[in-house]
N, C-alpha and C. Protein backbone atom coordinates (compact mmCIF):
# COMPACT_ATOMS: atom_id res chain seq x y z
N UNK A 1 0.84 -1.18 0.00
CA UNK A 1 0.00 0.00 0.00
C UNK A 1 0.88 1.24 0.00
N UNK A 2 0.63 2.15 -0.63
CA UNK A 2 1.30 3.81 -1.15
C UNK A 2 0.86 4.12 0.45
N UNK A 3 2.17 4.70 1.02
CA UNK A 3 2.07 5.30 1.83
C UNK A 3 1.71 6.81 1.53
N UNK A 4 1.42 7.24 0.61
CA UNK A 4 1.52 8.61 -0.23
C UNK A 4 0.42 8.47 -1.40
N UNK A 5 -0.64 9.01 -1.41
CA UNK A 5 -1.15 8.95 -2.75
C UNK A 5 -1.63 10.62 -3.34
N UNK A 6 -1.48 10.81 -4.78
CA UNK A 6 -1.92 11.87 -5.12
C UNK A 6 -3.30 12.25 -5.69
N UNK A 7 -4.02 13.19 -5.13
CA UNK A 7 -5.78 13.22 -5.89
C UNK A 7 -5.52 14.45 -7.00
N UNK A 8 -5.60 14.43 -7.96
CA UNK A 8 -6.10 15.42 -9.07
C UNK A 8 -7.54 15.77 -8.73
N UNK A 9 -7.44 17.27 -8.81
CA UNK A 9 -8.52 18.11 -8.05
C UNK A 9 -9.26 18.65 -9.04
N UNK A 10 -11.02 18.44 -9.26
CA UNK A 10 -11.46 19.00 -10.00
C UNK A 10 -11.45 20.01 -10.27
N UNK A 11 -12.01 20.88 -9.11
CA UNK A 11 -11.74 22.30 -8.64
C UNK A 11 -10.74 22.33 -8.08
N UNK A 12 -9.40 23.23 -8.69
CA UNK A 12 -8.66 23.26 -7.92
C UNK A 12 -8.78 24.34 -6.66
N UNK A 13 -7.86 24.74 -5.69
CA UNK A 13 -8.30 25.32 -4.80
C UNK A 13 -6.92 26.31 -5.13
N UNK A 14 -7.72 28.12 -4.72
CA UNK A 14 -7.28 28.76 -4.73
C UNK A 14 -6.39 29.54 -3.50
N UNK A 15 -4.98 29.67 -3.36
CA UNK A 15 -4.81 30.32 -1.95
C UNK A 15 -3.85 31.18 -2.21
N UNK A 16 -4.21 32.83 -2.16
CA UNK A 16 -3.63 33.77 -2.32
C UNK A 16 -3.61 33.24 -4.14
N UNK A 17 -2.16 33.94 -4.66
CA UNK A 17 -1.96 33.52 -6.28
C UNK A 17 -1.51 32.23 -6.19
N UNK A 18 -1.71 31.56 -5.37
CA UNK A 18 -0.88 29.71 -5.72
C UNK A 18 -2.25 29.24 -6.14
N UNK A 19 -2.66 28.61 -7.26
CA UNK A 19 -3.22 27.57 -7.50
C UNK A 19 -2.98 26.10 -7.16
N UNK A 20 -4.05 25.48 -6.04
CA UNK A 20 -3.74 23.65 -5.91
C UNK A 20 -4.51 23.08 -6.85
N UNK A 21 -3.96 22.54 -7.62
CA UNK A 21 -4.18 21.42 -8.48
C UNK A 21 -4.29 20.30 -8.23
N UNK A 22 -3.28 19.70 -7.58
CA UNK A 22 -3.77 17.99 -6.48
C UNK A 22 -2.91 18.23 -5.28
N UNK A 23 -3.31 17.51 -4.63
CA UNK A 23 -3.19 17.30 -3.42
C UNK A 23 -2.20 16.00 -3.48
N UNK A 24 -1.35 15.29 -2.00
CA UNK A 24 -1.07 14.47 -2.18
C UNK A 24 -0.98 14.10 -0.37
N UNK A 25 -2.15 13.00 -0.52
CA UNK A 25 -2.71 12.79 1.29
C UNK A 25 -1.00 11.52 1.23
N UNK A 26 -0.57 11.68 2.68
CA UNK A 26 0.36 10.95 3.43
C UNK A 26 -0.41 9.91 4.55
N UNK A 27 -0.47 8.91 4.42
CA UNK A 27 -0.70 7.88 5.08
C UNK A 27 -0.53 8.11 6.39
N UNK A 28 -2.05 8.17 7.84
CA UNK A 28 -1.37 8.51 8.62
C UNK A 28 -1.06 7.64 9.75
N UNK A 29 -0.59 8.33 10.57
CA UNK A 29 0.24 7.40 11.75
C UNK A 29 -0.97 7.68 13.10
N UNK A 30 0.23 6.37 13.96
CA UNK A 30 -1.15 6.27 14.72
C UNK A 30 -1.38 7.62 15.67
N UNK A 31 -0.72 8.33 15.80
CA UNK A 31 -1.10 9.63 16.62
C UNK A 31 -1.68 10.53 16.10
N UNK A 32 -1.66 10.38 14.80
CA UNK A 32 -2.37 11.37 13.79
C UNK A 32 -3.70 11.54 14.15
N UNK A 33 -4.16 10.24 14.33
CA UNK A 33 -5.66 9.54 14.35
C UNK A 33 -6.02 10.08 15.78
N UNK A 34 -4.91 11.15 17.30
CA UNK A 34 -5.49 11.33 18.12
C UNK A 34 -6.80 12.32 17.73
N UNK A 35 -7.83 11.68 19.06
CA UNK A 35 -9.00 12.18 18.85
C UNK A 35 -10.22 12.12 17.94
N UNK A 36 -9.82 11.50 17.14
CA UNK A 36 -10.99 11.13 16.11
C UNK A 36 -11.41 9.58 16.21
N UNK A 37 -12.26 8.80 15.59
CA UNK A 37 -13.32 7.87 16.38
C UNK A 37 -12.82 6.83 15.24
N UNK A 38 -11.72 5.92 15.04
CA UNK A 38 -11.84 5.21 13.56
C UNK A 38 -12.79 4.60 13.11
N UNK A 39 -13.86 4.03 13.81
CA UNK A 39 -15.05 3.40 13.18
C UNK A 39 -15.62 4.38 12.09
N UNK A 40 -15.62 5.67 12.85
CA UNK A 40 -16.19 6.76 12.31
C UNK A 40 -15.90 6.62 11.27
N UNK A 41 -14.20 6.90 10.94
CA UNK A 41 -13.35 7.35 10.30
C UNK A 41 -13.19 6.62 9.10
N UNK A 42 -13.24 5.60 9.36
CA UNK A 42 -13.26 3.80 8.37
C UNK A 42 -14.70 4.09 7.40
N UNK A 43 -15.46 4.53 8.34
CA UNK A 43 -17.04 4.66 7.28
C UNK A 43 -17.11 5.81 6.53
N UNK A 44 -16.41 7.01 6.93
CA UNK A 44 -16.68 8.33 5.77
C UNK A 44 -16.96 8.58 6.51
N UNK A 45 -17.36 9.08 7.60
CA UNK A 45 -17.85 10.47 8.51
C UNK A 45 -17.32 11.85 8.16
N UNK A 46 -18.00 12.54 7.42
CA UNK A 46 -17.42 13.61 7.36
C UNK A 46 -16.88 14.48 8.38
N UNK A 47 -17.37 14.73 9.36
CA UNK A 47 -16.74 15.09 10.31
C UNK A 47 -15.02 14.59 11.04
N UNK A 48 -14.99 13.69 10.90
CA UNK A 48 -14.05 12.45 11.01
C UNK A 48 -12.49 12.66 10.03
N UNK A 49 -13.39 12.95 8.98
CA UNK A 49 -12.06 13.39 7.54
C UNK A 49 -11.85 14.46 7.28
N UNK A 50 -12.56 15.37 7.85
CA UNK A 50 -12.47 17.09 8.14
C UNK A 50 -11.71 17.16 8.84
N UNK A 51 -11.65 16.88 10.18
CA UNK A 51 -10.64 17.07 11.12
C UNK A 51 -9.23 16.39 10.69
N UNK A 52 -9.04 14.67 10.10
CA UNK A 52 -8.09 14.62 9.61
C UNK A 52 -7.07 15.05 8.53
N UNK A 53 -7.75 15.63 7.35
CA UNK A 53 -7.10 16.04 6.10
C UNK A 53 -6.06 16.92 6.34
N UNK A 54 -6.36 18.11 7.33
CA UNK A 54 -4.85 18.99 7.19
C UNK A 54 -4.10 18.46 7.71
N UNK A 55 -4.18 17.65 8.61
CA UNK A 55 -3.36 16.74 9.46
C UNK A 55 -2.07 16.02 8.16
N UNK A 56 -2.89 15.56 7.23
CA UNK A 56 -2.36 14.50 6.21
C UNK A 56 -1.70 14.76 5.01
N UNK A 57 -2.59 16.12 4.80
CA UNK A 57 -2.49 17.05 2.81
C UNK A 57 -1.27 17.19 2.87
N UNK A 58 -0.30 17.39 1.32
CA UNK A 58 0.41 17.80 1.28
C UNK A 58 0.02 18.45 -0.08
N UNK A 59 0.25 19.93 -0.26
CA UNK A 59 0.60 20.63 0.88
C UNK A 59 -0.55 21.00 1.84
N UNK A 60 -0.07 21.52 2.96
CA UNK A 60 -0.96 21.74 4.22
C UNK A 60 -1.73 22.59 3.82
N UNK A 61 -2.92 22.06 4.24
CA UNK A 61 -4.62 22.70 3.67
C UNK A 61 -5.23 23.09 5.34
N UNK A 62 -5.39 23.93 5.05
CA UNK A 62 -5.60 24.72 6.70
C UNK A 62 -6.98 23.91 7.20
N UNK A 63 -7.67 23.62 8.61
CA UNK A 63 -9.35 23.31 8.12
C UNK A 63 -10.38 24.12 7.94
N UNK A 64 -10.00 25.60 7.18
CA UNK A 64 -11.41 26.23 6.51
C UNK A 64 -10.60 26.02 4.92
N UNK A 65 -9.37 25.74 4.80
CA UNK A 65 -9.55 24.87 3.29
C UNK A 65 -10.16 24.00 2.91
N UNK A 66 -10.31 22.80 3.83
CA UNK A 66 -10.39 21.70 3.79
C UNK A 66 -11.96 21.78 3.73
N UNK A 67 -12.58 22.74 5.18
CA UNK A 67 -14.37 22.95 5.01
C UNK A 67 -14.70 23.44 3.75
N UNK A 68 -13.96 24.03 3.04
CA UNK A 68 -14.43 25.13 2.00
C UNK A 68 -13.97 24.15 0.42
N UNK A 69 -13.77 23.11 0.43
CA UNK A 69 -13.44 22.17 -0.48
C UNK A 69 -14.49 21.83 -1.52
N UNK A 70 -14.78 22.08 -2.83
CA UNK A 70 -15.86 21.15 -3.40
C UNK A 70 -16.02 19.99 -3.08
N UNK A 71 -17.36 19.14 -3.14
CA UNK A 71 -17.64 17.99 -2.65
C UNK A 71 -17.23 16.72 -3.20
N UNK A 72 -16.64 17.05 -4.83
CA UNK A 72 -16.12 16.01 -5.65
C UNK A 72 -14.43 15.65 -4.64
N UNK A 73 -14.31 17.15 -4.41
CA UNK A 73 -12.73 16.98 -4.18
C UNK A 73 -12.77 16.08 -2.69
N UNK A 74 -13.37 16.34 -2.22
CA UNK A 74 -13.47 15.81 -1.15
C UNK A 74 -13.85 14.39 -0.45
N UNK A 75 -15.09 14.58 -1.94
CA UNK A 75 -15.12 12.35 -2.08
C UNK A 75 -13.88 11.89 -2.24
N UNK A 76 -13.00 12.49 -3.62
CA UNK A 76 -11.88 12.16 -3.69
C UNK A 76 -11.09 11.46 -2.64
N UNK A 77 -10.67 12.39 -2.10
CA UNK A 77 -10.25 12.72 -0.29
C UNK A 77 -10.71 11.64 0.46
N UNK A 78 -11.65 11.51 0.44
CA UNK A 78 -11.80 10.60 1.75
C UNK A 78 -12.60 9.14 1.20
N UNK A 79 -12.69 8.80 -0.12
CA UNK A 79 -12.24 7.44 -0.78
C UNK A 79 -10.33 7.18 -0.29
N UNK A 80 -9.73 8.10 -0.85
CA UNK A 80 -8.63 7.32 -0.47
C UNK A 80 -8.11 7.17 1.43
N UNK A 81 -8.77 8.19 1.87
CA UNK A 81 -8.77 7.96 3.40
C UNK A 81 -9.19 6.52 3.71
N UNK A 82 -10.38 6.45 3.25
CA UNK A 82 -10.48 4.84 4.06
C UNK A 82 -10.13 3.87 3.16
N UNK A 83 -9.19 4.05 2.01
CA UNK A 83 -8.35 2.58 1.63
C UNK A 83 -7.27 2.62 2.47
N UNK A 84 -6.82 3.84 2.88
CA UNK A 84 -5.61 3.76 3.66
C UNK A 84 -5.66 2.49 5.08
N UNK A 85 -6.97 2.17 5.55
CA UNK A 85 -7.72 1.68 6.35
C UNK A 85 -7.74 0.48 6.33
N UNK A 86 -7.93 -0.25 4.85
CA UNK A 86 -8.04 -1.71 4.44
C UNK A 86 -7.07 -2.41 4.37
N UNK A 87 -7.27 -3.60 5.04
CA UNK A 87 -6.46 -4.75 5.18
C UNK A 87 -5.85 -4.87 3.29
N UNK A 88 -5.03 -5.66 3.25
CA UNK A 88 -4.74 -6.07 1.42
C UNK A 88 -5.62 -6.61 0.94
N UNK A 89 -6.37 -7.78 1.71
CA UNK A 89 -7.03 -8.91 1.33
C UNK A 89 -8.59 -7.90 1.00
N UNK A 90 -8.90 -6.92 1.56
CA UNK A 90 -9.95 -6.20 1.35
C UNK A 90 -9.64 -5.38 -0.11
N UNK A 91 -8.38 -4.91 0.08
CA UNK A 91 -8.02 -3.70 -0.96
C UNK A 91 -8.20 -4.49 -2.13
N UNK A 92 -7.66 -5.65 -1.96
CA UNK A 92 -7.50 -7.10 -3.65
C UNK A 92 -9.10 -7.29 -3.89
N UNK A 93 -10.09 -7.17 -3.20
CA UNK A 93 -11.78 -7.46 -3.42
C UNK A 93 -11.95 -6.17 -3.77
N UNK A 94 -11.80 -4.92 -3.28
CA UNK A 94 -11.83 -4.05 -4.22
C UNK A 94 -11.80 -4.08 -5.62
N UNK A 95 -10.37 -3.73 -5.83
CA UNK A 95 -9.80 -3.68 -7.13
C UNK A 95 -10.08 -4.83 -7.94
N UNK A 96 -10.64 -6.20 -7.48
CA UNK A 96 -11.35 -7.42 -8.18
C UNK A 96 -12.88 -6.70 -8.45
N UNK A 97 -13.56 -6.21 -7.65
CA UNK A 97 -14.25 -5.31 -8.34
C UNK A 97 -14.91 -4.44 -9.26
N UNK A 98 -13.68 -3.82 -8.87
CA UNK A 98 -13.77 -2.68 -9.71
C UNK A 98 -13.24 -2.99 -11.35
N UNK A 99 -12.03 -4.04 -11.42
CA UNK A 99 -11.39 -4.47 -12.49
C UNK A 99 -12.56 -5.29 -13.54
N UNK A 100 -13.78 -5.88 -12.75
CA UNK A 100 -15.10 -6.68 -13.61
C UNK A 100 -16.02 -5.90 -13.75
N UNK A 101 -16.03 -4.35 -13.44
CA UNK A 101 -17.40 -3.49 -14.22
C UNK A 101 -16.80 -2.72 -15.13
């Protein structure tokens, strides 16, 4: 598993004159995860992946970036949050999946 993965951003996000174009979430560690609920976190709770993302983004997305995110970008976002989550044997039923539609 990519300890590192990159999302291409529909909307990119604007800050000051820098344009973000993708993002690239870092796999996180277990202290990262202080305070937030992983069950939560494992299911999509938005609340859950709000609080984690600046924690993770690279580059660092403040959290009224992160609130202020289009919603595509943000499925984005927190699809790959909870693969970060999955065992292999889950991630391989995935991608068996996804590889037969």
């Amino acid at each position: 598993m990519a300890e590192l993965v990159t999302v291409d951003l529909e909307s990119p996000i604007a800050r000051g004159e820098t344009i973000i174009e993708a993002l690239q979430l870092r796999k996180p560690k277990a202290g990262e995860l202080r305070g937030l609920v992983l069950s939560e976190l494992t299911r999509g709770a938005v609340d859950q992946i709000l609080e984690l993302l600046p924690r993770i983004t690279m580059p660092p997305l403040t959290s009224a970036e992160v609130e202020e995110m289009d919603p595509v970008n943000f499925a984005a976002c927190a699809s790959e949050v909870i693969i970060f989550f999955m065992s292999k044997t889950q991630r391989a039923q995935v991608e068996k999946l996804i590889a037969t539609t």
